[in-house]
Protein backbone atom coordinates (compact mmCIF):
# COMPACT_ATOMS: atom_id res chain seq x y z
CA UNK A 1 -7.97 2.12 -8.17
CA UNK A 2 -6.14 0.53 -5.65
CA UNK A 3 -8.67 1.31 -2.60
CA UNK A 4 -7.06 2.66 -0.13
CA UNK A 5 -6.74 6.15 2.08
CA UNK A 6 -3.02 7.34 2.72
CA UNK A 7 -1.52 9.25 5.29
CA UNK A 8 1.76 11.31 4.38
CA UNK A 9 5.33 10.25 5.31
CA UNK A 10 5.86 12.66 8.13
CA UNK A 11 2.59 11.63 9.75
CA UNK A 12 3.55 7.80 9.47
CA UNK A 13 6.86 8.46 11.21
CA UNK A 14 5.07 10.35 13.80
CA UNK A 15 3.18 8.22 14.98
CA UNK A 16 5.22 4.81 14.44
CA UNK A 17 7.26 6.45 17.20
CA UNK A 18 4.06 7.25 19.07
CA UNK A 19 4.02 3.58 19.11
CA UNK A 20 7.27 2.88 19.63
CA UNK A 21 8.30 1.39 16.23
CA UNK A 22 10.94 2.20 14.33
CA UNK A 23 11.25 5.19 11.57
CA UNK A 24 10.78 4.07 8.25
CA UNK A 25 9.48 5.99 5.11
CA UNK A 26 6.87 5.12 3.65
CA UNK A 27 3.02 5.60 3.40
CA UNK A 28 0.60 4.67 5.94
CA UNK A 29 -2.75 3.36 4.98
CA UNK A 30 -4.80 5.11 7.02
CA UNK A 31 -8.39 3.26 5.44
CA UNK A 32 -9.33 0.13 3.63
CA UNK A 33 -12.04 0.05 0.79
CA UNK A 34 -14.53 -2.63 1.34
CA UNK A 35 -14.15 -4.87 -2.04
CA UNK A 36 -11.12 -3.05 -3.40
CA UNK A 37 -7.77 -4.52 -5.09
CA UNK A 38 -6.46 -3.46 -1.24
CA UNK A 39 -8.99 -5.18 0.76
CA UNK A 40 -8.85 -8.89 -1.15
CA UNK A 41 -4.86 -8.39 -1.17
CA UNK A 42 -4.97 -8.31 2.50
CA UNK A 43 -3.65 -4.51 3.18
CA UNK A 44 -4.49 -3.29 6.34
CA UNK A 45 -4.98 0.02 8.11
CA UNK A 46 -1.98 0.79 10.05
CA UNK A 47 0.24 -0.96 7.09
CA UNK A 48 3.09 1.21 6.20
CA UNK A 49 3.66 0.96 1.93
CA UNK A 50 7.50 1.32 2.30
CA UNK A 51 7.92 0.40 -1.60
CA UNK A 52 6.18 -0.09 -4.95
CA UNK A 53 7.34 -1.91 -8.00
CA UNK A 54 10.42 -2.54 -6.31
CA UNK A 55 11.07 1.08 -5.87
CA UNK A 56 10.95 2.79 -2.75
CA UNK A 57 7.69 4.93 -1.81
CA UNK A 58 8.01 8.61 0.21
CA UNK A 59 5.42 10.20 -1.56
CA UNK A 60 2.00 9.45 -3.22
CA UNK A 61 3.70 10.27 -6.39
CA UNK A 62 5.69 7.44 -5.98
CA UNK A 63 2.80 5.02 -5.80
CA UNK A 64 0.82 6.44 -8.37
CA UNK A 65 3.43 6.11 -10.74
CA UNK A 66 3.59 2.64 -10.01
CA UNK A 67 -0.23 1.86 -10.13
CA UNK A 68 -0.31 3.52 -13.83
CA UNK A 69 3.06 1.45 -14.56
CA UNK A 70 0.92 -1.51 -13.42
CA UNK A 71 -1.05 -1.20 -16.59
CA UNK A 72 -4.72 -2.83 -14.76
CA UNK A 73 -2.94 -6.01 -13.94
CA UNK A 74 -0.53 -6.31 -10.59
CA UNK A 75 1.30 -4.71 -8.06
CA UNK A 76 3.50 -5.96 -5.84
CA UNK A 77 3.94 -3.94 -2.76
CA UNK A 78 6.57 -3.94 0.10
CA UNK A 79 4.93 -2.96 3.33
CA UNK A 80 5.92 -2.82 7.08
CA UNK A 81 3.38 -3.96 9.71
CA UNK A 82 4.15 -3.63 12.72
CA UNK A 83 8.15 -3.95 12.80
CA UNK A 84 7.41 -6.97 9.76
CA UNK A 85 8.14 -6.06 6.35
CA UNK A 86 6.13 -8.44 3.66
CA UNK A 87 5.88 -8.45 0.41
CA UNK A 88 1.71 -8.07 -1.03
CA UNK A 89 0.51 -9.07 -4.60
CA UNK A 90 -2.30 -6.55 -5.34
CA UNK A 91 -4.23 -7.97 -8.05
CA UNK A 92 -6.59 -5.79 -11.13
CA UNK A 93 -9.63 -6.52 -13.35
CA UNK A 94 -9.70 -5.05 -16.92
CA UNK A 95 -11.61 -2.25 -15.33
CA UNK A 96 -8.69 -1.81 -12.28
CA UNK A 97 -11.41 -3.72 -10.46
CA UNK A 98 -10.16 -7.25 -8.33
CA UNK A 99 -11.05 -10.20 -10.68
CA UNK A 100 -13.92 -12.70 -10.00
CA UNK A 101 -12.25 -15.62 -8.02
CA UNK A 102 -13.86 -18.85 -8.80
């Protein structure tokens, strides 16, 4: 479980232009899980997951191929906030849970 709530792609575009940012595909996270894989990888609402795995995301298909691909362990995510893309390390327990950090 990665932890987060996902708007479609033709929402995101939508309103990134409401905003006055650029198109881009992608999923917009519309909600962040309290104590989730998302939450202690820093993802934030309003982040727009533009790929997964290295692959490009444009449907939630996309990304749930690459969290089952990602076996319990990582994820590395390419995101756009705001007009910055960055690159997030999303991190799994056994369980799919975030491990204990010491």
């Amino acid at each position: 479980m990665l932890g987060i709530a996902i708007a479609p792609g033709h929402v995101a575009r939508r309103l990134r232009r409401a905003v006055g940012l650029p198109d881009a595909e992608g999923l917009l996270i519309r909600e962040v899980m309290e104590h989730s894989p998302a939450a202690h990888a820093s993802l934030a609402q309003g982040d727009l997951i533009v790929a997964a795995a290295s692959r490009p995301v444009r449907a939630t298909d996309g990304l749930f191929d690459a969290l089952q691909a990602a076996h319990g362990g990582a994820l590395e995510l390419n995101v756009l906030r705001g007009a910055d893309e960055r690159t997030i390390q999303v991190t799994f327990g056994e369980s799919g849970q975030p491990e204990e950090q010491a």
